[in-house]
Structure formats: C-alpha cells, structure tokens
C-alpha atoms as a PDB file:
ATOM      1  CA  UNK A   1     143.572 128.454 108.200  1.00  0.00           C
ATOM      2  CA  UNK A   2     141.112 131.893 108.513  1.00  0.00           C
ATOM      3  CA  UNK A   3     137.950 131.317 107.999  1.00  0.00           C
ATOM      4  CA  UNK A   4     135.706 132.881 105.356  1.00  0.00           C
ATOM      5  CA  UNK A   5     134.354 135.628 105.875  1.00  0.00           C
ATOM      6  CA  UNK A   6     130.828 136.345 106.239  1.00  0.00           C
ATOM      7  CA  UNK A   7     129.573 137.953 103.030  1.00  0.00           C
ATOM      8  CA  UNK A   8     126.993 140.486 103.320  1.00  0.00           C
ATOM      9  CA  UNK A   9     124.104 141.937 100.255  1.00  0.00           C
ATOM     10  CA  UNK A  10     122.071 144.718 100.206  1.00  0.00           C
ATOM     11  CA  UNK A  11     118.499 144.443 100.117  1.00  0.00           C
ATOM     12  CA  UNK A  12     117.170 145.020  96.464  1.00  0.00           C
ATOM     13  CA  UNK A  13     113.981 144.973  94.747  1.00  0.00           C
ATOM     14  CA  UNK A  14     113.640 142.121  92.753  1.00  0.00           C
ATOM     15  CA  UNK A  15     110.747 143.195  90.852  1.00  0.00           C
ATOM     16  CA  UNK A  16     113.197 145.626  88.743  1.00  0.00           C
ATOM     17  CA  UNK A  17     115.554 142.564  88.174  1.00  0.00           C
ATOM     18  CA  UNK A  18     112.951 139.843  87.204  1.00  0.00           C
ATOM     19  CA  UNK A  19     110.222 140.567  84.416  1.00  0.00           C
ATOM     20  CA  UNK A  20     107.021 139.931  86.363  1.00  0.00           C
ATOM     21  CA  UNK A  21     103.908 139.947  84.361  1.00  0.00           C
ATOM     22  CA  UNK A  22     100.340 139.425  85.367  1.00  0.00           C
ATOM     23  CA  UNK A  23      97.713 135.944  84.626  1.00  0.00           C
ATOM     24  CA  UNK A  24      96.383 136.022  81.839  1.00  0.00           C
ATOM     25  CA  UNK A  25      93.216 133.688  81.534  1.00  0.00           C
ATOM     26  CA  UNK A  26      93.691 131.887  78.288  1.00  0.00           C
ATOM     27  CA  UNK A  27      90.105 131.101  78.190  1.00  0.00           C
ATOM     28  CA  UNK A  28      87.059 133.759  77.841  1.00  0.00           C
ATOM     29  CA  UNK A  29      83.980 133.097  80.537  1.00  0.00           C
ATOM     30  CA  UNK A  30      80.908 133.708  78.867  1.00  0.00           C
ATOM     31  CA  UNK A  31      77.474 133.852  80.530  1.00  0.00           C
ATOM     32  CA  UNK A  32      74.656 131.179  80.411  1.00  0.00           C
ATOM     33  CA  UNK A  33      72.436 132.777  77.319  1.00  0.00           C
ATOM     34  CA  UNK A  34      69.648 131.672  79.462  1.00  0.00           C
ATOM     35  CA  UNK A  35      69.168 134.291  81.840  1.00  0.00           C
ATOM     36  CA  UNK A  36      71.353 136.482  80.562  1.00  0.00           C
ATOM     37  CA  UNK A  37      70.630 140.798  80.679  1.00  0.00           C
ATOM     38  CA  UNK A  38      70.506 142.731  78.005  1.00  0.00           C
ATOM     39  CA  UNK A  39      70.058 146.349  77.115  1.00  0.00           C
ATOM     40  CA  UNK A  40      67.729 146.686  74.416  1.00  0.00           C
ATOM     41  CA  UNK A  41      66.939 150.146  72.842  1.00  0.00           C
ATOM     42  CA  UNK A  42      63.007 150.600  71.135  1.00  0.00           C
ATOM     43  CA  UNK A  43      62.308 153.440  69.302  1.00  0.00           C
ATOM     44  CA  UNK A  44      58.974 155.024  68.210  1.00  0.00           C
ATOM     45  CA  UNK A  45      58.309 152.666  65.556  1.00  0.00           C
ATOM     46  CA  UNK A  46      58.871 149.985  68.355  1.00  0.00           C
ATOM     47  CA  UNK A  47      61.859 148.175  66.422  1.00  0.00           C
ATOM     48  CA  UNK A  48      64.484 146.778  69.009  1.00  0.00           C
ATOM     49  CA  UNK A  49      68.561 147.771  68.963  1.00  0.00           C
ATOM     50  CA  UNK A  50      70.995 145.937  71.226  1.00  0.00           C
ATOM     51  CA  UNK A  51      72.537 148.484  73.404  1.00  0.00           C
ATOM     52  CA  UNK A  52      74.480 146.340  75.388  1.00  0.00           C
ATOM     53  CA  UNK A  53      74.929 142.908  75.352  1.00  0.00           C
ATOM     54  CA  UNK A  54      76.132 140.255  77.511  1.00  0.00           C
ATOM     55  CA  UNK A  55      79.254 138.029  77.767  1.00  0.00           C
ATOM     56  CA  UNK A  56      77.850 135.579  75.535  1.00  0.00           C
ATOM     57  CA  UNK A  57      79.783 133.740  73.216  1.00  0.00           C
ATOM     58  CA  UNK A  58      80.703 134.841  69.863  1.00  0.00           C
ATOM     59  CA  UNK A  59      78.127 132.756  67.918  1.00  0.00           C
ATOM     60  CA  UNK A  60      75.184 134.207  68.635  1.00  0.00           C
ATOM     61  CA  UNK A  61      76.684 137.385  66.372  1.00  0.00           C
ATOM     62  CA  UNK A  62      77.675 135.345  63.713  1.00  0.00           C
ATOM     63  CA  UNK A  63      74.765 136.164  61.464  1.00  0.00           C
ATOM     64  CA  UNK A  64      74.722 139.782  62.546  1.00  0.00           C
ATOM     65  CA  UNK A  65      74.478 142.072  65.598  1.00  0.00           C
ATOM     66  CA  UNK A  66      71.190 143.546  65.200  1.00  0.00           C
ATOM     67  CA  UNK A  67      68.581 142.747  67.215  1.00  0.00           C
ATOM     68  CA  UNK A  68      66.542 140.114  64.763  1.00  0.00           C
ATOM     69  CA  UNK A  69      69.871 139.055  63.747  1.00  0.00           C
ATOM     70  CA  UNK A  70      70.618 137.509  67.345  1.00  0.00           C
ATOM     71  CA  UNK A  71      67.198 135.989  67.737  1.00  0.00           C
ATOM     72  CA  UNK A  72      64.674 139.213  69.000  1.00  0.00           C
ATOM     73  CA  UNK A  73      61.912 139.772  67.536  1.00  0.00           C
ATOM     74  CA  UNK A  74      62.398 142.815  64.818  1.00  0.00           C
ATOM     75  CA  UNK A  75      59.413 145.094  66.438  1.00  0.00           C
ATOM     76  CA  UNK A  76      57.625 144.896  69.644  1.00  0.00           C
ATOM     77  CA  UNK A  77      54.082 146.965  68.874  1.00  0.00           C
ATOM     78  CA  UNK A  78      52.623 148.867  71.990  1.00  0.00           C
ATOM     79  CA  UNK A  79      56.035 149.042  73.640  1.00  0.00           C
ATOM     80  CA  UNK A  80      57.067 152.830  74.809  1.00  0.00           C
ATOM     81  CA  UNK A  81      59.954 154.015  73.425  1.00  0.00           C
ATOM     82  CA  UNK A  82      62.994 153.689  75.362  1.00  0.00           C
ATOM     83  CA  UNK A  83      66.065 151.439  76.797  1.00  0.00           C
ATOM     84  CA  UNK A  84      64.794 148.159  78.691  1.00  0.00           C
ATOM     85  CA  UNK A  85      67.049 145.907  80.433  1.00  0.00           C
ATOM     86  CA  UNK A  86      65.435 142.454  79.311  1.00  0.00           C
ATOM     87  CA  UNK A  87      66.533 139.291  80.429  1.00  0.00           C
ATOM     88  CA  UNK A  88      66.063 136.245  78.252  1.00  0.00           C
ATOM     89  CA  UNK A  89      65.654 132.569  77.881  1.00  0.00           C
ATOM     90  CA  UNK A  90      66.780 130.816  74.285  1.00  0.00           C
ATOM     91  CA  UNK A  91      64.252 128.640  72.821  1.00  0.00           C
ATOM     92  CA  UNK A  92      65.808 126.052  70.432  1.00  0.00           C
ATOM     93  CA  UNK A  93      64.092 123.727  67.585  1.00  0.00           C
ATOM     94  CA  UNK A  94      65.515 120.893  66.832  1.00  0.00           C
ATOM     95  CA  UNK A  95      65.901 118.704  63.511  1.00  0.00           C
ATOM     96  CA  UNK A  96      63.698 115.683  64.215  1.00  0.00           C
ATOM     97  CA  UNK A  97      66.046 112.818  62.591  1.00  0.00           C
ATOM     98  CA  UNK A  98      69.585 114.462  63.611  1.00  0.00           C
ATOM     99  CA  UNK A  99      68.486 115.848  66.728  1.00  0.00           C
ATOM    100  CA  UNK A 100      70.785 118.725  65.598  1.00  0.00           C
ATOM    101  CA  UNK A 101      70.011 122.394  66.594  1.00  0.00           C
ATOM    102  CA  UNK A 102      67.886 124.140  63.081  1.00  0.00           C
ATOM    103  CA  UNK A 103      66.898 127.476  64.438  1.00  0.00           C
ATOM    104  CA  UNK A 104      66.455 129.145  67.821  1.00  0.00           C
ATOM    105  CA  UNK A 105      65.221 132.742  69.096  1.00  0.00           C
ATOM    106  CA  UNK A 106      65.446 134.633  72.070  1.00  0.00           C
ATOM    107  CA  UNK A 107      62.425 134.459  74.974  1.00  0.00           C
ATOM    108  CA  UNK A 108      62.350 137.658  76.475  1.00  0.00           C
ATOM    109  CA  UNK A 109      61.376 136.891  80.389  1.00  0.00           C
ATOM    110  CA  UNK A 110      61.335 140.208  81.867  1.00  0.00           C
ATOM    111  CA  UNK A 111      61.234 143.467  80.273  1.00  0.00           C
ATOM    112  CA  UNK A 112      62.270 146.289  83.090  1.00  0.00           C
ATOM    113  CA  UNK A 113      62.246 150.386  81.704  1.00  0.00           C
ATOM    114  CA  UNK A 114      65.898 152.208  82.709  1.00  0.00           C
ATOM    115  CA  UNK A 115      65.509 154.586  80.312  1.00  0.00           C
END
C-alpha cells in the first residue's frame, strides 16, 4: 500500500472569496442634552438659528428645528451678531399629580463668540 500523497494549496486571499462587511452599530449614541455644544447663529435683530447641533436624540426636533422650536429663547437683546458655540443645560417642569414631563427649555450655560 503507497501512501497518500501530501497535497499542497496555494496561498489565496480570502477576502475576495468570503463577503466581509464592516459593524454596523444597530443603535445611535446620542449625547447627554445637558452639557451638550451647540452652534447658534444671532443676527442683528438678535434672533437665534441653530447652526449646528449636537448628537441629541431625535425628539427634541419633533416640534421643529428652529431655535425656539427646540427650547432657546426666540431673541437674545444686546447680544452681537454672530455664531456662538453655547453649551446648555435642559430645565424641565413637571405635571404636579403625574409627575410627567409638561414643558422644558434650554439653559444656556456658556455663551463663547467663534464667529
């Protein structure tokens, strides 16, 4: 009886053979609201514009994206025109028998000039 022969393979690359593809998180991350940065635009009437916001989740747009509509104040008066990066703090009021969320607004904490 012979015995079998030793079999020999060339080296491939397997990443042509197999379909390889990249995580994909299922889940968002969103940022804390409080905290959070923001790019806020004022012009010369000294009403605010979001320029940029942050990761935040999806609800705080769901009555709008302008500023007011997210919980900023519609006009800062005094404030130079301009882009500000602001960072915030969310101020909630709660219902007093449910203990459920009624209405909240955004705290501006710092207000820094970039622009």
């Amino acid at each position: 009886m012979t015995p079998n022969p030793v079999r020999t393979y060339d080296m491939v690359d397997l990443s042509e053979m197999i379909d390889v593809k990249p995580e994909v998180e299922d889940d968002p991350k969103f940022e804390d609201i409080n905290g959070s940065g923001w790019i806020i635009g004022v012009d010369h009437a000294g009403l605010l514009f979001i320029v940029d916001p942050p990761a935040v989740h999806d609800s705080f747009f769901e009555n709008g994206l302008g500023a007011p509509d997210v919980g900023f104040p519609k006009e800062l008066l005094g404030t130079d025109a301009g882009l500000y990066w602001v960072t915030v703090t969310c101020v909630y009021s709660r219902d007093w028998e449910s203990g459920h969320i009624d209405d909240y607004h955004l705290e501006p904490l710092t207000w820094k000039r970039i622009l």
